[in-house]
Protein backbone atom coordinates (compact mmCIF):
# COMPACT_ATOMS: atom_id res chain seq x y z
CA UNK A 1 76.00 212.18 134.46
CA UNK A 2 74.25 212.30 137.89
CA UNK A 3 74.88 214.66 140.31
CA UNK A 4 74.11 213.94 143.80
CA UNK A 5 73.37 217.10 145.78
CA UNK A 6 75.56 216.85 149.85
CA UNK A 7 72.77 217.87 152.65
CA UNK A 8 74.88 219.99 154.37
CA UNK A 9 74.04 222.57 151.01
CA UNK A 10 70.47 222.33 152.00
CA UNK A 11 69.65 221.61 156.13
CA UNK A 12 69.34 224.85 157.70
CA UNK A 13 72.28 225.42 160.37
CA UNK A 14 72.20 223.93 163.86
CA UNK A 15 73.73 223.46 166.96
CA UNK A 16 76.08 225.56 169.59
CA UNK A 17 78.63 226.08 166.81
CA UNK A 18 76.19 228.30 164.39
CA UNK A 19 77.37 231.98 163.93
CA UNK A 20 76.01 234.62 161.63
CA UNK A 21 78.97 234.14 159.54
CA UNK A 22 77.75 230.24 159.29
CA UNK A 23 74.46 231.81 158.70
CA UNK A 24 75.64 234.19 155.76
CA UNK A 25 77.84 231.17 154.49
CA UNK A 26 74.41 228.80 153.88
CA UNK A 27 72.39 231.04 152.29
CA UNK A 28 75.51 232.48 150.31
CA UNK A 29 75.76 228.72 149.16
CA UNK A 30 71.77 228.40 148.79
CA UNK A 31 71.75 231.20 146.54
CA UNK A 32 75.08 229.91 144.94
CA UNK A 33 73.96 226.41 143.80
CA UNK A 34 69.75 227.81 142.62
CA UNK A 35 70.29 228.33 139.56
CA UNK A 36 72.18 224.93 138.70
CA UNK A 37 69.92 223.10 140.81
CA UNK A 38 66.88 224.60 138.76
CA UNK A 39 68.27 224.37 135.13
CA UNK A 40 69.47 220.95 135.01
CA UNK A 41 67.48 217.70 135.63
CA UNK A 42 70.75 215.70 136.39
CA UNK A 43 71.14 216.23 139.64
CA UNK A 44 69.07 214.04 142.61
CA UNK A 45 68.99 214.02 146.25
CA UNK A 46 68.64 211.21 148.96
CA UNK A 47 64.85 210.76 150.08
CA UNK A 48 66.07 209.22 153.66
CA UNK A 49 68.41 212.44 153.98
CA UNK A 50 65.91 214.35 153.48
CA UNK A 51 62.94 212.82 155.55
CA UNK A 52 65.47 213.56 158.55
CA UNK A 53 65.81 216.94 157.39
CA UNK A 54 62.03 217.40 157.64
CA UNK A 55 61.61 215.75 160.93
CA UNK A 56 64.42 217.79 162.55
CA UNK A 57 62.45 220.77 161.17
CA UNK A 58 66.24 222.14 159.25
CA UNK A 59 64.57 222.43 155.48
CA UNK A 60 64.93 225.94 154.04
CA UNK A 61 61.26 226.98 153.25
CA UNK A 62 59.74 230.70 153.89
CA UNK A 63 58.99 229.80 157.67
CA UNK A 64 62.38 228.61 158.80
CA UNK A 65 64.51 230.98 156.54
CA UNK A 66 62.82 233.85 158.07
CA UNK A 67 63.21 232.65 161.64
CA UNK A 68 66.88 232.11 160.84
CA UNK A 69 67.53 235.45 159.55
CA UNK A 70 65.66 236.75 162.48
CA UNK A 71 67.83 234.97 165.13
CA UNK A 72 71.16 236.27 163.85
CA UNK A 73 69.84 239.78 162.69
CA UNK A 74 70.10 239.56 159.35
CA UNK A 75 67.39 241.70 157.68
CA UNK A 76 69.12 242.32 153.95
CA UNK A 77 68.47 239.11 153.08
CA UNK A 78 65.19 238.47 151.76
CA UNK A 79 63.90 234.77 153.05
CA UNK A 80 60.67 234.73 150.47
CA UNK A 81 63.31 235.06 147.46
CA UNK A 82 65.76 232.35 149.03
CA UNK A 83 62.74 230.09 149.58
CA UNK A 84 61.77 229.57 146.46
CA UNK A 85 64.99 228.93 144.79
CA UNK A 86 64.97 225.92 147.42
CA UNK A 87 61.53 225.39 146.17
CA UNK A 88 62.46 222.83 143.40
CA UNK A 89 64.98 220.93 145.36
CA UNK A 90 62.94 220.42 148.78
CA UNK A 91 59.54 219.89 147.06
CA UNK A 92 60.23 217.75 143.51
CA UNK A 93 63.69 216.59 143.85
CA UNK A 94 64.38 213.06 141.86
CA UNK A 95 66.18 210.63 144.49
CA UNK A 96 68.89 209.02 144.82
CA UNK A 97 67.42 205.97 145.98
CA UNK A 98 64.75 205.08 142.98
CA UNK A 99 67.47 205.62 140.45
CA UNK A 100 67.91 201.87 140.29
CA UNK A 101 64.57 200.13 140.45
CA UNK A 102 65.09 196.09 141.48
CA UNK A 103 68.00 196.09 143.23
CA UNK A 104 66.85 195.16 146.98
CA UNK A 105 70.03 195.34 149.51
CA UNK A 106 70.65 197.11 152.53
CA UNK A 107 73.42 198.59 154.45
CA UNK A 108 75.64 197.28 157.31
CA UNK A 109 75.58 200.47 159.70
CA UNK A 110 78.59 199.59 161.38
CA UNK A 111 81.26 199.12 158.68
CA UNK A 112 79.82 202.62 156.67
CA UNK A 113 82.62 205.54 156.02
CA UNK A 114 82.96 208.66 154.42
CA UNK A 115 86.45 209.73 153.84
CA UNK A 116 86.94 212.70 155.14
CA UNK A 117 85.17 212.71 157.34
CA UNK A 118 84.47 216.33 157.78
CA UNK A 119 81.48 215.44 155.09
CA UNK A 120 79.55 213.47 157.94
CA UNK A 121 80.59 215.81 161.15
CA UNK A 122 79.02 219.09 159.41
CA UNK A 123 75.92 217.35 158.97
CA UNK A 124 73.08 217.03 161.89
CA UNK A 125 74.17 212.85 163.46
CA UNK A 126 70.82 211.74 162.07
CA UNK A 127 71.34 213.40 158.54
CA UNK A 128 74.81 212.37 158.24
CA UNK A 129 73.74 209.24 159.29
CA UNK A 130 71.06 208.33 156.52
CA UNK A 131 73.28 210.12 153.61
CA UNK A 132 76.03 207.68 154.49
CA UNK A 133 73.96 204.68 154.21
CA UNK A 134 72.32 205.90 150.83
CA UNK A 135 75.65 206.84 149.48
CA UNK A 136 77.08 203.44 150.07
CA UNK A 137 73.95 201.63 148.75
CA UNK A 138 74.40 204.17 145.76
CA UNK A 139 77.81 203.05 144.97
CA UNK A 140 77.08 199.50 145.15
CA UNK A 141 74.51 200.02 142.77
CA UNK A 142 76.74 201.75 140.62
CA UNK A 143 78.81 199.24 140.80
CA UNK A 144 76.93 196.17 139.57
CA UNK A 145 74.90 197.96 136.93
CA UNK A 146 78.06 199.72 135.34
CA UNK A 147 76.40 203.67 135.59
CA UNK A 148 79.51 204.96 136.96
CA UNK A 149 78.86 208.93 135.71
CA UNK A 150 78.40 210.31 139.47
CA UNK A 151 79.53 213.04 141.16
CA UNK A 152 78.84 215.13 145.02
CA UNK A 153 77.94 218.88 144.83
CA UNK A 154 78.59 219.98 148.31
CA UNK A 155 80.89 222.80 149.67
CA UNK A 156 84.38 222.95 149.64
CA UNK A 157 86.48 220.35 151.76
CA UNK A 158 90.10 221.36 152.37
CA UNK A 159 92.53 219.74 150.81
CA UNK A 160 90.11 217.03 148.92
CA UNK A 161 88.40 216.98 145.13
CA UNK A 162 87.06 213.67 145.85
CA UNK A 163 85.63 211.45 148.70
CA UNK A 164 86.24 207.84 149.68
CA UNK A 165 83.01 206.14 150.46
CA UNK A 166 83.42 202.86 152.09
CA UNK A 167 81.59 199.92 153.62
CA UNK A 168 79.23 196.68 153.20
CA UNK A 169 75.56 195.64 151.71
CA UNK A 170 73.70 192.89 152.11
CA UNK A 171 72.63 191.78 148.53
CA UNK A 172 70.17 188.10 149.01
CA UNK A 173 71.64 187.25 152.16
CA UNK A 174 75.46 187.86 151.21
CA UNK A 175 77.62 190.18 152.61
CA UNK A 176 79.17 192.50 149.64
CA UNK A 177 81.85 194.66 150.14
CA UNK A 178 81.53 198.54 148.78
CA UNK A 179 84.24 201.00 148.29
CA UNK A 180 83.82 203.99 145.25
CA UNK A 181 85.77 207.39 144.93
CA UNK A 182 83.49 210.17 144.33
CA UNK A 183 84.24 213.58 142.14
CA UNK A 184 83.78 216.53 144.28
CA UNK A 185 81.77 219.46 142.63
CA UNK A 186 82.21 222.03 145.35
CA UNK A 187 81.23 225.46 142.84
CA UNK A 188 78.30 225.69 140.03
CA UNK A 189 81.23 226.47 137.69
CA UNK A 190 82.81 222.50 138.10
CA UNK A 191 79.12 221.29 137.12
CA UNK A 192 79.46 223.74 134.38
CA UNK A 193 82.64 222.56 133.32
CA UNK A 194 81.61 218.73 133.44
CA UNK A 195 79.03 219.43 131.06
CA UNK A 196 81.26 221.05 128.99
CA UNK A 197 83.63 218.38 128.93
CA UNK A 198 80.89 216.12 127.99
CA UNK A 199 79.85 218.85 124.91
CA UNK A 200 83.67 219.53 123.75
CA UNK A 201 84.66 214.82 123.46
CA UNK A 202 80.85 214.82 121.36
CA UNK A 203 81.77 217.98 118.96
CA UNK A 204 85.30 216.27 118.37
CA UNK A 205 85.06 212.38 118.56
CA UNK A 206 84.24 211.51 115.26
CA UNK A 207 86.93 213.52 113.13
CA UNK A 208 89.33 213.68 116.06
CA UNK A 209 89.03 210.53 118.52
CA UNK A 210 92.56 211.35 120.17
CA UNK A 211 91.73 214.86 121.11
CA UNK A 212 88.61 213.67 122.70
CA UNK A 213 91.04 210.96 124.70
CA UNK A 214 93.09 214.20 125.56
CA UNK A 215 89.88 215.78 126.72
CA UNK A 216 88.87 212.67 128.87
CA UNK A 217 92.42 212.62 130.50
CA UNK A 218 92.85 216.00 131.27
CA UNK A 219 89.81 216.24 133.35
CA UNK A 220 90.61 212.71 134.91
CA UNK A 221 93.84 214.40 135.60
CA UNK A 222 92.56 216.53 137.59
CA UNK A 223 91.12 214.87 140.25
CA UNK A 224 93.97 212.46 140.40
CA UNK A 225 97.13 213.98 139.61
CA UNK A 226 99.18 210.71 140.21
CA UNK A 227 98.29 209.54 136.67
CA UNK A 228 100.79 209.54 133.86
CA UNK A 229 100.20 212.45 131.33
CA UNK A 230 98.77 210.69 128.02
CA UNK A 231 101.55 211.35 125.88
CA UNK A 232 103.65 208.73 127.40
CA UNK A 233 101.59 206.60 125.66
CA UNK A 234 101.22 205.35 122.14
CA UNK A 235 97.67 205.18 121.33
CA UNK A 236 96.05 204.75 117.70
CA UNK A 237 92.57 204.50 117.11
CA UNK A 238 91.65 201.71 114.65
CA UNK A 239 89.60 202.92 111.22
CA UNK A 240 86.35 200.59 112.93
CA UNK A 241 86.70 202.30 116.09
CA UNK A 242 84.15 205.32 114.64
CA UNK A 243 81.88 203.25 113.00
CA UNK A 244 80.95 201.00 115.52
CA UNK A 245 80.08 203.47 117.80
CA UNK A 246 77.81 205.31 114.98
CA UNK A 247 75.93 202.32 113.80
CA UNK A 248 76.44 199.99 116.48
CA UNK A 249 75.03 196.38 116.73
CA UNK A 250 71.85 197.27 118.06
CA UNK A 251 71.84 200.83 117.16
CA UNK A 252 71.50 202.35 119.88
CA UNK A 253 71.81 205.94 119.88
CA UNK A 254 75.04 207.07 122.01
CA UNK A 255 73.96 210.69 123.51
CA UNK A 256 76.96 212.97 125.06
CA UNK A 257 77.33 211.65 128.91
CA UNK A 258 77.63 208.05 127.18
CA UNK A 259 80.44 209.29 124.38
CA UNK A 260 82.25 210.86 127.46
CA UNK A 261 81.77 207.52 129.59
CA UNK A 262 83.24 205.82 126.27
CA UNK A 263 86.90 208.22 126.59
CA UNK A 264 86.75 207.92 130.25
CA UNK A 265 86.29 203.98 130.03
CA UNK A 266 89.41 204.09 127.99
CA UNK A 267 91.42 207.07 130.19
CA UNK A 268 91.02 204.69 133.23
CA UNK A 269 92.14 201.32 131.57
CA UNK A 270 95.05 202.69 130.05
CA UNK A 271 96.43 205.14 132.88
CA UNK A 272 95.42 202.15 135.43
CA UNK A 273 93.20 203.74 136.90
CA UNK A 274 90.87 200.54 136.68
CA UNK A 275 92.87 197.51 137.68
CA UNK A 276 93.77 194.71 135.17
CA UNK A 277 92.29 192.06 135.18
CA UNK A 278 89.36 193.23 137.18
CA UNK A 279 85.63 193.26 136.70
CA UNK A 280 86.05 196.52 134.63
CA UNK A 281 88.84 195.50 132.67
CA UNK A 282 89.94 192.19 131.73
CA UNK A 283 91.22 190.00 128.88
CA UNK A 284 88.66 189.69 125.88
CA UNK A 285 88.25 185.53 125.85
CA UNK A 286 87.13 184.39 122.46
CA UNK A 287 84.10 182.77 124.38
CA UNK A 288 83.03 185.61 127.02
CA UNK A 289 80.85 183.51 128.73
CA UNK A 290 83.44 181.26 129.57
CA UNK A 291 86.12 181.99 132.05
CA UNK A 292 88.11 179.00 130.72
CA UNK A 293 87.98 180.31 127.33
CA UNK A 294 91.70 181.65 125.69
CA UNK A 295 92.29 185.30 125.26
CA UNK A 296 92.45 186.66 122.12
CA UNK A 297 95.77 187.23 120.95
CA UNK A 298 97.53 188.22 117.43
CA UNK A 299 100.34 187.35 115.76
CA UNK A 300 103.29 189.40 114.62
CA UNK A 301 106.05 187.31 113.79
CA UNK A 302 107.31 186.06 117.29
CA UNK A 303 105.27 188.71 118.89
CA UNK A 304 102.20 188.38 120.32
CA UNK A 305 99.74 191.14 120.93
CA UNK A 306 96.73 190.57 123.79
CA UNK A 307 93.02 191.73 123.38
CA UNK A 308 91.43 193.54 126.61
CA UNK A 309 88.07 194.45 127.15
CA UNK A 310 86.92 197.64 129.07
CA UNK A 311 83.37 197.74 130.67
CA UNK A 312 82.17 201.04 130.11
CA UNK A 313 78.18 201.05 131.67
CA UNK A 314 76.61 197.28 132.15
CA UNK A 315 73.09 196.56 132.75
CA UNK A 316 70.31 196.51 129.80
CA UNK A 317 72.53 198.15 127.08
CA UNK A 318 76.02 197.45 128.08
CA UNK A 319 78.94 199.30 126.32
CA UNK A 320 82.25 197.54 126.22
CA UNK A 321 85.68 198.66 124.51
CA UNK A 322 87.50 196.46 123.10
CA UNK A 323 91.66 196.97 121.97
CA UNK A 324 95.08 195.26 121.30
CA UNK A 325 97.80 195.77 124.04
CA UNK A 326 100.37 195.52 121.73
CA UNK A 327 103.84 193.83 122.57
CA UNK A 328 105.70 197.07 121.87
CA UNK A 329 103.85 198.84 124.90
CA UNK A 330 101.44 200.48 122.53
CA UNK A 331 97.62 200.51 122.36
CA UNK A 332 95.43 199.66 119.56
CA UNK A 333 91.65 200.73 120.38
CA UNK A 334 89.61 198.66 117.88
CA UNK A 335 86.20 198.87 118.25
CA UNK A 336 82.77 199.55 120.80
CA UNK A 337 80.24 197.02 121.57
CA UNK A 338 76.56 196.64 122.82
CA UNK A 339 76.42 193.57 123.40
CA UNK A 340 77.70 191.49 126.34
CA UNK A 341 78.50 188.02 124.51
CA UNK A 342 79.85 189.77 122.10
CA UNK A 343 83.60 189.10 120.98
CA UNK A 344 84.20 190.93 118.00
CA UNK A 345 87.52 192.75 118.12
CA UNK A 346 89.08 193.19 114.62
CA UNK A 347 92.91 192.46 113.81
């Protein structure tokens, strides 16, 4: 899981519309998100953001905390303790940007969008500006090389848990279209909570695999309430289903975000989420490789059953479900891979 951290929590507040309640609000939120920020390493922040941040003088360090305070009369605040929580995250934050090393594109200004919008208009015009273009490089990235664990920390946005981000990259000379929906983490306790999602699927996956489904769902649930609820499905998990994700085929070991990314790969294909076919979930051929190759299917009788393939993560060490739509409507989840030629799907 990566957590990318919105601006708008760290640029000190500017412009004709700041008021001491603004004022109070920031460093409430400051003081809020510290802890988090210094405790765990999964969160980054956007380098270009930033660098505007820094020339528009708006970072929160001793100097401009104090004048701050100072302007709006607020002296029970203490600007030397508030600095250095914001020490870690102004001064060593990991970015956004060099998370994927390699992949050299760049954005189309005029076709980038944030949905709401309210996440760009709170921001200084030349923050808002760079954040939008690293969050849509971001999710094209996220795209092609399958890490799709990411979530915004930012403040709460009325009437939204999750943002639309929108627009085009050019990727050696072609125009690529980007759209991603991103899982708003507007307190310290949702952060808290995804990592204790991630915690509760690992404790129970191995003895229990449909709780841990029940797990995924609920919290996919969440954020989009137009899914089904689970049980009006029939799902069985196949006796192989365990093992190959315990001694897989190039033994990889699975830590917790990737078990979770496992259940949520599954949650998505199932409740639709992820269209089928689509490049995250499509038929299992007998020949991946091959586009004209057959699907796997199996027999029952007259009926015939269809193997599907989710994508959970691509890149170096790919993870891929594999499972039987069944005729009757049911599901069937057979087994994981690690391998992207890989075809193995048992009956």
């Amino acid at each position: 899981m990566t957590v990318v951290v919105d601006p708008y929590l760290i640029a000190i507040p500017s412009g004709n519309e700041v008021s001491i309640d603004s004022v109070r609000q920031y460093i409430g939120r400051l003081l809020n998100w510290d802890e988090t920020f210094r405790t765990n390493p999964e969160y980054v922040v956007s380098s270009s953001a930033m660098a505007q941040i820094y020339t528009l003088n708006l970072h929160p360090d001793y100097t401009n905390l104090q004048r701050l305070l100072n302007v709006y009369g607020i002296d029970e605040i203490s600007a030397l303790d508030v600095a250095e929580g914001c020490r870690t995250i102004i001064e060593n934050y990991p970015q956004m940007e060099g998370k994927f090393e390699g992949v050299d594109i760049c954005c189309q200004d005029e076709k980038k969008k944030i949905i709401p919008d309210e996440i760009q208009k709170r921001m200084p015009p030349k923050v808002a500006d760079a954040f939008c273009s690293a969050l849509v490089m971001t999710s094209y990235k996220i795209e092609i090389l399958g890490d799709d664990d990411w979530s915004l920390a930012t403040a709460p946005v009325e009437g939204y848990n999750e943002i639309t981000v929108s627009g085009a990259v050019i990727d050696n000379e072609k125009v690529e279209a980007v759209k991603k929906i991103w899982p708003l983490l507007v307190t310290p306790a949702d952060f808290k909570e995804l990592i204790s999602v991630q915690v509760r699927i690992f404790e129970v996956f191995q003895e229990d695999p449909l709780t841990a489904l029940k797990i995924s769902w609920e919290r996919i649930k969440q954020t989009d309430p137009s899914i089904p609820e689970l049980d009006n499905f029939s799902v069985k998990f196949k006796d192989q289903f365990i093992p190959s994700i315990i001694k897989n085929s190039l033994g990889y070991i699975l830590f917790e975000k990737d078990i979770q990314r496992v259940f949520d790969g599954i949650t998505n294909a199932i409740s639709n989420r992820w269209r089928y076919p689509g490049d995250k979930h499509h038929p299992l051929r007998e020949v991946i490789q091959l586009r004209s190759s057959h699907q796997q299917i199996r027999r029952k009788g007259t009926l015939v059953d269809r193997a599907r393939r989710i994508e959970v993560s691509a890149g170096t060490n790919p993870l891929h479900v594999h499972y039987w739509k069944c005729n009757d409507g049911s599901y069937e989840i057979s087994n994981l891979t690690c391998e992207h030629d890989d075809p193995t799907i048992y009956m």
